[in-house]
Protein backbone atom coordinates (compact mmCIF):
# COMPACT_ATOMS: atom_id res chain seq x y z
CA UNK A 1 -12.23 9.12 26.77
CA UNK A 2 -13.93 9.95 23.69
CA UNK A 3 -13.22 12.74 21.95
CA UNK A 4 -16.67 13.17 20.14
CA UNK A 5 -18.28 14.15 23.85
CA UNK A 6 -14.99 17.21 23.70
CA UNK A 7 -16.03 18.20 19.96
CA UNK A 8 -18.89 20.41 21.12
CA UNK A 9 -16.96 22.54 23.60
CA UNK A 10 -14.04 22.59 20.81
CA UNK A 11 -16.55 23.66 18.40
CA UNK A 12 -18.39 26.49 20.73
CA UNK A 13 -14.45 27.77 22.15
CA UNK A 14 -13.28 28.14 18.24
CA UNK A 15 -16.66 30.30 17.51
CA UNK A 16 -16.31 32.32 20.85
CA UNK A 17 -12.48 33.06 19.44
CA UNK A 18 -13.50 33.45 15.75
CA UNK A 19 -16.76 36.12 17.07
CA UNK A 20 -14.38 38.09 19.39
CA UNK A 21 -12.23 38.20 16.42
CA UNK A 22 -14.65 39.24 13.83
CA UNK A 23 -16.16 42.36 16.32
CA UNK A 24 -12.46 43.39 17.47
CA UNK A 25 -11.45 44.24 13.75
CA UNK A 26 -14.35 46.68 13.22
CA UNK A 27 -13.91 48.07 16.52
CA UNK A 28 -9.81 48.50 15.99
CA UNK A 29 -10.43 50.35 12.44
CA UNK A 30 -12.88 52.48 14.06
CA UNK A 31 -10.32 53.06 17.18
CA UNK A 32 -7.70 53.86 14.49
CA UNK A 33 -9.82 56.13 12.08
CA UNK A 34 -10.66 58.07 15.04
CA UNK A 35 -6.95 58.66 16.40
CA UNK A 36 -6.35 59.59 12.68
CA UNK A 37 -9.28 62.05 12.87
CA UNK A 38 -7.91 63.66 16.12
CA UNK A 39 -4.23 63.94 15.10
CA UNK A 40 -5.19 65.15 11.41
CA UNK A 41 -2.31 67.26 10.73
CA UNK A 42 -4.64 70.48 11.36
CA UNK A 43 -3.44 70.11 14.99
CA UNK A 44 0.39 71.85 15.03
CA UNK A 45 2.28 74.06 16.78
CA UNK A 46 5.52 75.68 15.28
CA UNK A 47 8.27 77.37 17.28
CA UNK A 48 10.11 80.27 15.36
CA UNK A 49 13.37 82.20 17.00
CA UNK A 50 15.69 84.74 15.43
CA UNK A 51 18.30 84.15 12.55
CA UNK A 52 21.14 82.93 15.89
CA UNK A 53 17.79 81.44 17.94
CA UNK A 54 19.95 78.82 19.85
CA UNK A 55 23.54 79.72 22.02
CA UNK A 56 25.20 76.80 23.35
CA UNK A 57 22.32 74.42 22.31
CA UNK A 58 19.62 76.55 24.24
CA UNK A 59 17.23 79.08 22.98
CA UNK A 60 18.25 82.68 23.20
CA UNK A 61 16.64 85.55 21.84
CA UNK A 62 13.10 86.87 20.71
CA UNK A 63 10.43 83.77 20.18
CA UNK A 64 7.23 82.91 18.54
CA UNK A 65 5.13 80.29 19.06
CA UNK A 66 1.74 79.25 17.64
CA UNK A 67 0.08 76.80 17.51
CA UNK A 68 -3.25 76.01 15.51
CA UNK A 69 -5.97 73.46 16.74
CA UNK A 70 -9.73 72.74 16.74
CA UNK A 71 -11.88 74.19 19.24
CA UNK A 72 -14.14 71.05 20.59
CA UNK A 73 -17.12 73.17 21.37
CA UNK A 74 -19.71 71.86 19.90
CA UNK A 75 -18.98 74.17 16.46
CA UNK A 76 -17.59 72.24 13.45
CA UNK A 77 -14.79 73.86 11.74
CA UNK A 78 -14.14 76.32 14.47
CA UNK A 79 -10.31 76.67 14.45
CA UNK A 80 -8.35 77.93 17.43
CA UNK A 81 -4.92 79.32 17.18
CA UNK A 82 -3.15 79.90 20.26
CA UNK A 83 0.24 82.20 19.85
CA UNK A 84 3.11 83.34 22.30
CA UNK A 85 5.47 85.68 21.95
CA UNK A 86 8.64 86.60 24.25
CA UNK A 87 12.39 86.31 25.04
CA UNK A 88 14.40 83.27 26.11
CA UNK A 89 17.99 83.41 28.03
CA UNK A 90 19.99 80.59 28.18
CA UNK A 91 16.94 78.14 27.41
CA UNK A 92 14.41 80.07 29.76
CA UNK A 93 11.69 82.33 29.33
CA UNK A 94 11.99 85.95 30.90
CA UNK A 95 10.26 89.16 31.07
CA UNK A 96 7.16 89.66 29.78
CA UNK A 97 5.37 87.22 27.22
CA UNK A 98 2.20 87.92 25.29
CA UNK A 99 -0.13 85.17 24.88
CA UNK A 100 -3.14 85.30 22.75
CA UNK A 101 -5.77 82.78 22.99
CA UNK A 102 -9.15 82.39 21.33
CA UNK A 103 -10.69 83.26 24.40
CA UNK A 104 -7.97 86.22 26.01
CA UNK A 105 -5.11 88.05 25.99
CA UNK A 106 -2.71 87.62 28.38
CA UNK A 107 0.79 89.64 29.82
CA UNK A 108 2.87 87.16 31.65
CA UNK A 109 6.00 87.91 33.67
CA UNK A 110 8.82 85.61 33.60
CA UNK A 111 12.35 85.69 36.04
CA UNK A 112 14.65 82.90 35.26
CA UNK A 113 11.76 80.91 33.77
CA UNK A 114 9.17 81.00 36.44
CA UNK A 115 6.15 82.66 35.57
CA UNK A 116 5.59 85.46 38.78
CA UNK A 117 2.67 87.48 37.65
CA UNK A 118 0.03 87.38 34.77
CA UNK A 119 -2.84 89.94 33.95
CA UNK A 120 -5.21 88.45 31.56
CA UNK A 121 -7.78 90.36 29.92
CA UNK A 122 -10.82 88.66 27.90
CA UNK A 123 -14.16 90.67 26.68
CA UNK A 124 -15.73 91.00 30.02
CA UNK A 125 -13.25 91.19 32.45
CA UNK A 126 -9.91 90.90 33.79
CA UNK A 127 -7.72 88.55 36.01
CA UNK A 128 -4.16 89.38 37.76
CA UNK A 129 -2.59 86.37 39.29
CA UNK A 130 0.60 86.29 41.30
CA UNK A 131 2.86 83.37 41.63
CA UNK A 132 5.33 81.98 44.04
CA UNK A 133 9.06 81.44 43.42
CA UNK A 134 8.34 78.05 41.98
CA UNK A 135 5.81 79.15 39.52
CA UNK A 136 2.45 78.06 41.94
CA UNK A 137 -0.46 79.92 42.08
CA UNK A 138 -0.43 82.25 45.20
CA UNK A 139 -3.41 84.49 44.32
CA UNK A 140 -5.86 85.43 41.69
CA UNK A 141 -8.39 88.54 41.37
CA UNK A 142 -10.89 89.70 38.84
CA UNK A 143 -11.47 93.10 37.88
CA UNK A 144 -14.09 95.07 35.16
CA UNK A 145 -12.85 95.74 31.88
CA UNK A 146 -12.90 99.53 32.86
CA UNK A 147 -9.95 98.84 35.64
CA UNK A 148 -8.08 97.29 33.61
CA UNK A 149 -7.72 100.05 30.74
CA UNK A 150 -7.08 102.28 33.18
């Protein structure tokens, strides 16, 4: 065998490796400037309880939770914050929670930490949902914004 009649498939397997090389590096920074760009820092959510927040290694007590993010609607700088406030027994939510969103406000109604009813209120309208004993949607109706102040 001569090895001068291999040299032109060595030569055309090297440049096939060397291109696939030379376009993944581009596309790899671009892949990583872009996870950098989506995990910014701006993106964070921060969990605050009580001074004695934590019994036994589980929260307990009055908590607050926000958490700040972009909206990715099309608006540049449009900032969302999300925040949650309510009481946790023995590392569960119970009773009622408020939850504020950029888009509604929300009541939700916690035993042993399964949600069992929400009424959620935005602008237009309203929305009660019930829950089963698992915390699965069982029903869900709308209402005007005149029900629900009343």
């Amino acid at each position: 065998m001569k090895i001068k009649s291999y040299l032109p498939r060595i030569y055309d397997a090297l440049a096939a490796i060397l291109l696939v090389i030379v376009m993944g590096i581009p596309s790899l920074i671009l892949w990583v400037l872009l996870a950098f760009y989506a995990y910014d820092g701006v993106s964070k959510s921060v969990h605050q309880g009580e001074a004695k927040a934590y019994k036994d290694g589980k929260r307990e007590g009055k908590w607050n939770i926000t958490s700040t993010y972009i909206l990715h609607n099309g608006n540049n700088g449009n900032n969302g914050k999300t925040s949650a406030e309510g009481l946790y027994a023995q590392g569960v939510k119970i009773g009622t929670w408020k939850v504020q969103t950029p888009y509604e406000q929300c009541l939700y109604e916690y035993d042993k930490g399964v949600v069992r009813e929400a009424i959620c209120h935005d602008t237009r309208a309203f929305t009660y949902r019930t829950f089963d004993e698992w915390g699965n949607l069982i029903e869900s109706k709308k209402g005007s914004s005149e029900e629900c102040k009343r």
